[in-house]
C-alpha atoms as a PDB file:
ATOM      1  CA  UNK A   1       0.000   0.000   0.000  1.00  0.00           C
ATOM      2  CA  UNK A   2       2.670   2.663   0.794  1.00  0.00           C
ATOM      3  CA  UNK A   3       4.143   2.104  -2.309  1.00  0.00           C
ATOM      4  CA  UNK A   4       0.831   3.204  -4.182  1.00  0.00           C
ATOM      5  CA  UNK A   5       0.908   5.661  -1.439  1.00  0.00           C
ATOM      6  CA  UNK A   6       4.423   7.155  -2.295  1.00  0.00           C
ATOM      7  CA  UNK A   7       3.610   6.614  -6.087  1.00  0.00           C
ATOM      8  CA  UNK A   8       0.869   9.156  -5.261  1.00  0.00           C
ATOM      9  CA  UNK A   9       2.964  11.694  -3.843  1.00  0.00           C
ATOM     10  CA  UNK A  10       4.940  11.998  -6.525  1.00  0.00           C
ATOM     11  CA  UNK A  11       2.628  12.503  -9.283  1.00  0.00           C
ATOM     12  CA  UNK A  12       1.321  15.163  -6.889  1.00  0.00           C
ATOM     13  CA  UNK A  13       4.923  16.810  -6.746  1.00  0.00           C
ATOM     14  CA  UNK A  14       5.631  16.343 -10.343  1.00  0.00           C
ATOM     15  CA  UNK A  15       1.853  18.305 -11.220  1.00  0.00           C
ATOM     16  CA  UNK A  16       2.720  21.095  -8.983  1.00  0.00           C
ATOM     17  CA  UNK A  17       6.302  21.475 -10.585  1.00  0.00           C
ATOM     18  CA  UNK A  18       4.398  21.412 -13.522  1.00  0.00           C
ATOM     19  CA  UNK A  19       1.833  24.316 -12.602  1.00  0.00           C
ATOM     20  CA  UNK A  20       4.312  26.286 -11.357  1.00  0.00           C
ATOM     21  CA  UNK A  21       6.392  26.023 -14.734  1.00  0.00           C
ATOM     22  CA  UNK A  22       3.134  26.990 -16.808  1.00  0.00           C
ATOM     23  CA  UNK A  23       3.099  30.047 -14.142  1.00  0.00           C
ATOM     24  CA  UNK A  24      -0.186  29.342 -12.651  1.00  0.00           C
ATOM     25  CA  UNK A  25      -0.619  31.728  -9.525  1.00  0.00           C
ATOM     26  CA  UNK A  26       0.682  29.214  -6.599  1.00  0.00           C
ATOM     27  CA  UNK A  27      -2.844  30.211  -4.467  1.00  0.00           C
ATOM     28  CA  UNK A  28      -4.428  27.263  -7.197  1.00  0.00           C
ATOM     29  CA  UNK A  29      -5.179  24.137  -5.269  1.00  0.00           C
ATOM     30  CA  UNK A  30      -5.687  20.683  -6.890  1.00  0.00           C
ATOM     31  CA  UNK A  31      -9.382  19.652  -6.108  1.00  0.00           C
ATOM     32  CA  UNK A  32     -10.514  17.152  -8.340  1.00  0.00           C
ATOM     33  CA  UNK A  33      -8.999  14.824 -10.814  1.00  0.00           C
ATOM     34  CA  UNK A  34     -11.222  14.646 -13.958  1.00  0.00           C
ATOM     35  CA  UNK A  35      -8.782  12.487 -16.073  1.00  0.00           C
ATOM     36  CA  UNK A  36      -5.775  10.512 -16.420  1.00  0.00           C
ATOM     37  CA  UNK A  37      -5.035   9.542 -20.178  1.00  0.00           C
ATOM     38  CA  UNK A  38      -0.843   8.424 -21.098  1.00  0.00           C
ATOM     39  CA  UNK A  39      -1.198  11.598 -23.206  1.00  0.00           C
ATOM     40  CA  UNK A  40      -2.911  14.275 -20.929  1.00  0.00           C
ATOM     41  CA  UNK A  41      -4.608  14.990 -17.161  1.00  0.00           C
ATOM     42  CA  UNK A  42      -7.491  17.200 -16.311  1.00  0.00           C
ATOM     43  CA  UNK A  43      -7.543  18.689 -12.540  1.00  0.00           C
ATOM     44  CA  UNK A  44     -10.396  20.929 -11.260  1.00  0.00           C
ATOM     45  CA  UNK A  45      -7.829  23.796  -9.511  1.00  0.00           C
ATOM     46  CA  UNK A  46      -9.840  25.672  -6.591  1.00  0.00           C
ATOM     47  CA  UNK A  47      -8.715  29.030  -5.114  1.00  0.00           C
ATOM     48  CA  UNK A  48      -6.787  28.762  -1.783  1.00  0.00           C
ATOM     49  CA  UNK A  49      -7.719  32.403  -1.289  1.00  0.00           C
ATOM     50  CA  UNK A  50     -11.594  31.888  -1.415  1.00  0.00           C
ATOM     51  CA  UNK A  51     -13.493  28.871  -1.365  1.00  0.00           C
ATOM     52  CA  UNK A  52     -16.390  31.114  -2.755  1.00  0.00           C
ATOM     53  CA  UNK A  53     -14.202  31.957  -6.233  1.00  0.00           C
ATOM     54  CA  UNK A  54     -15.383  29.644  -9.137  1.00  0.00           C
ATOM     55  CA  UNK A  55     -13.319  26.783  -9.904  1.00  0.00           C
ATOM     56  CA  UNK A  56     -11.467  26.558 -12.870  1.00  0.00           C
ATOM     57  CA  UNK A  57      -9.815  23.634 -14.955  1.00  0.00           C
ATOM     58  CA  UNK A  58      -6.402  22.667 -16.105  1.00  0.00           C
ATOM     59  CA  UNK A  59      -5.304  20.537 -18.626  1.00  0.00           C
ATOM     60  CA  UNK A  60      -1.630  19.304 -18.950  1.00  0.00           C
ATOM     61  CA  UNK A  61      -0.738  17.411 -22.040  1.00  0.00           C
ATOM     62  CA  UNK A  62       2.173  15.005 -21.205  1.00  0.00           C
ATOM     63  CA  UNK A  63       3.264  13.127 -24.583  1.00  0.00           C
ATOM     64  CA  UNK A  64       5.852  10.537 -24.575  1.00  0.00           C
ATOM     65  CA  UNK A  65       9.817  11.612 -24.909  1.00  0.00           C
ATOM     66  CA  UNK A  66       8.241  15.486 -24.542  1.00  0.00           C
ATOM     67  CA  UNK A  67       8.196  18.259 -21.635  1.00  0.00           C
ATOM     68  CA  UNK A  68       4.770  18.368 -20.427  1.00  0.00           C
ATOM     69  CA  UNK A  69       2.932  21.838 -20.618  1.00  0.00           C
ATOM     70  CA  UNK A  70      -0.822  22.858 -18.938  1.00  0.00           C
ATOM     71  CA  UNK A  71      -3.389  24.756 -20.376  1.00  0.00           C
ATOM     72  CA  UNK A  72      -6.442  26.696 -17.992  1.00  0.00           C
ATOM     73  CA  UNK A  73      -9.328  25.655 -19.713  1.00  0.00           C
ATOM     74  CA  UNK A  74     -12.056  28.621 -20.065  1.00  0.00           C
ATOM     75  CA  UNK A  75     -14.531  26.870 -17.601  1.00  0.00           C
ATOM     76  CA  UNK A  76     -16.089  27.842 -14.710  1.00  0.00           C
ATOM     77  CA  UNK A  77     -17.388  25.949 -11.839  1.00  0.00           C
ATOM     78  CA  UNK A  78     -19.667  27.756  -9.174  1.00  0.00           C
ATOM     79  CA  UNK A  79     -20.899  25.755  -6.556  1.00  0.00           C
ATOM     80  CA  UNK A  80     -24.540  25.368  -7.989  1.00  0.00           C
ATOM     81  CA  UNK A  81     -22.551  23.446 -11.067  1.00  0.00           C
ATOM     82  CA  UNK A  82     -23.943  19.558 -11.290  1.00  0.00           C
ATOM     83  CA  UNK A  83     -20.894  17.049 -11.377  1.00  0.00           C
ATOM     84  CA  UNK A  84     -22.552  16.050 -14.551  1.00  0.00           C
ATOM     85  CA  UNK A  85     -22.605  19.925 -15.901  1.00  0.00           C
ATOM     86  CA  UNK A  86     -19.002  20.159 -14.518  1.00  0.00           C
ATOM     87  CA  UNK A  87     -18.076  17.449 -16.601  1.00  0.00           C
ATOM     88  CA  UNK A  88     -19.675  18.007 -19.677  1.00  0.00           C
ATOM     89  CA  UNK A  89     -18.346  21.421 -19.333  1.00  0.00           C
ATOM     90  CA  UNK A  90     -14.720  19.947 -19.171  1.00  0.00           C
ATOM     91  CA  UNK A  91     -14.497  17.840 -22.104  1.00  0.00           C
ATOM     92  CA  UNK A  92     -16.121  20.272 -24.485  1.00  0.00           C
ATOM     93  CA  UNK A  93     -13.713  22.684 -23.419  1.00  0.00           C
ATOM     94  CA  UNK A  94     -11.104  19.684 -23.807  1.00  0.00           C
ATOM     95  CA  UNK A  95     -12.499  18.612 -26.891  1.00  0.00           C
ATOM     96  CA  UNK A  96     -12.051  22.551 -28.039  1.00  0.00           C
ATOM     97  CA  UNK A  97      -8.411  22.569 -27.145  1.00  0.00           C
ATOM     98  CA  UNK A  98      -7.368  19.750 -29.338  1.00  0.00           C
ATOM     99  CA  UNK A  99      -9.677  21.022 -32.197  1.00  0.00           C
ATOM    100  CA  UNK A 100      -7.585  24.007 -32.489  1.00  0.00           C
ATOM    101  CA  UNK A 101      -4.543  24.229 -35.077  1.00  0.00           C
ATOM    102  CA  UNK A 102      -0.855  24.944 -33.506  1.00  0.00           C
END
């Protein structure tokens, strides 16, 4: 178990190295993981400042043999947002991202 444990903790380091290298404002929180593909993650980020500030999402791409980068997503999330709406929200604005050209 501690292994899985430790495993955890440093995906958890590596996304926050991450964020910080995409200079995301260090009051962002990790609150929910969305997705975990072998090409790209979605997190739900929450303020640490205010729990009342919308949530927003971040996607980092991670490709094989590549340095990963993250993207804010332009979403939303209040707290009258459905998990469902949350979602849908997500991978539309996912689906959007990958749509676009280089």
């Amino acid at each position: 178990m501690s292994l899985m444990h430790s495993s955890d903790d440093g995906r958890e380091h590596a996304l926050e190295d991450i964020l910080n290298k995409a200079e995301l404002d260090s009051s962002r929180e990790i609150r929910d993981k969305i997705m975990e593909t072998n090409l790209y993650s979605v997190y739900v980020l929450s303020s640490a400042k205010s729990e009342k500030a919308p949530h927003e999402a971040v996607l980092i791409e991670h490709p094989p043999a590549s340095e990963p980068k993250a993207f804010l997503l332009p979403v939303k999330i209040t707290a009258l947002t459905t998990k469902m709406e949350r979602n849908q929200k997500i991978m539309e604005a996912v689906q959007e991202h990958f749509a676009k050209p280089d």
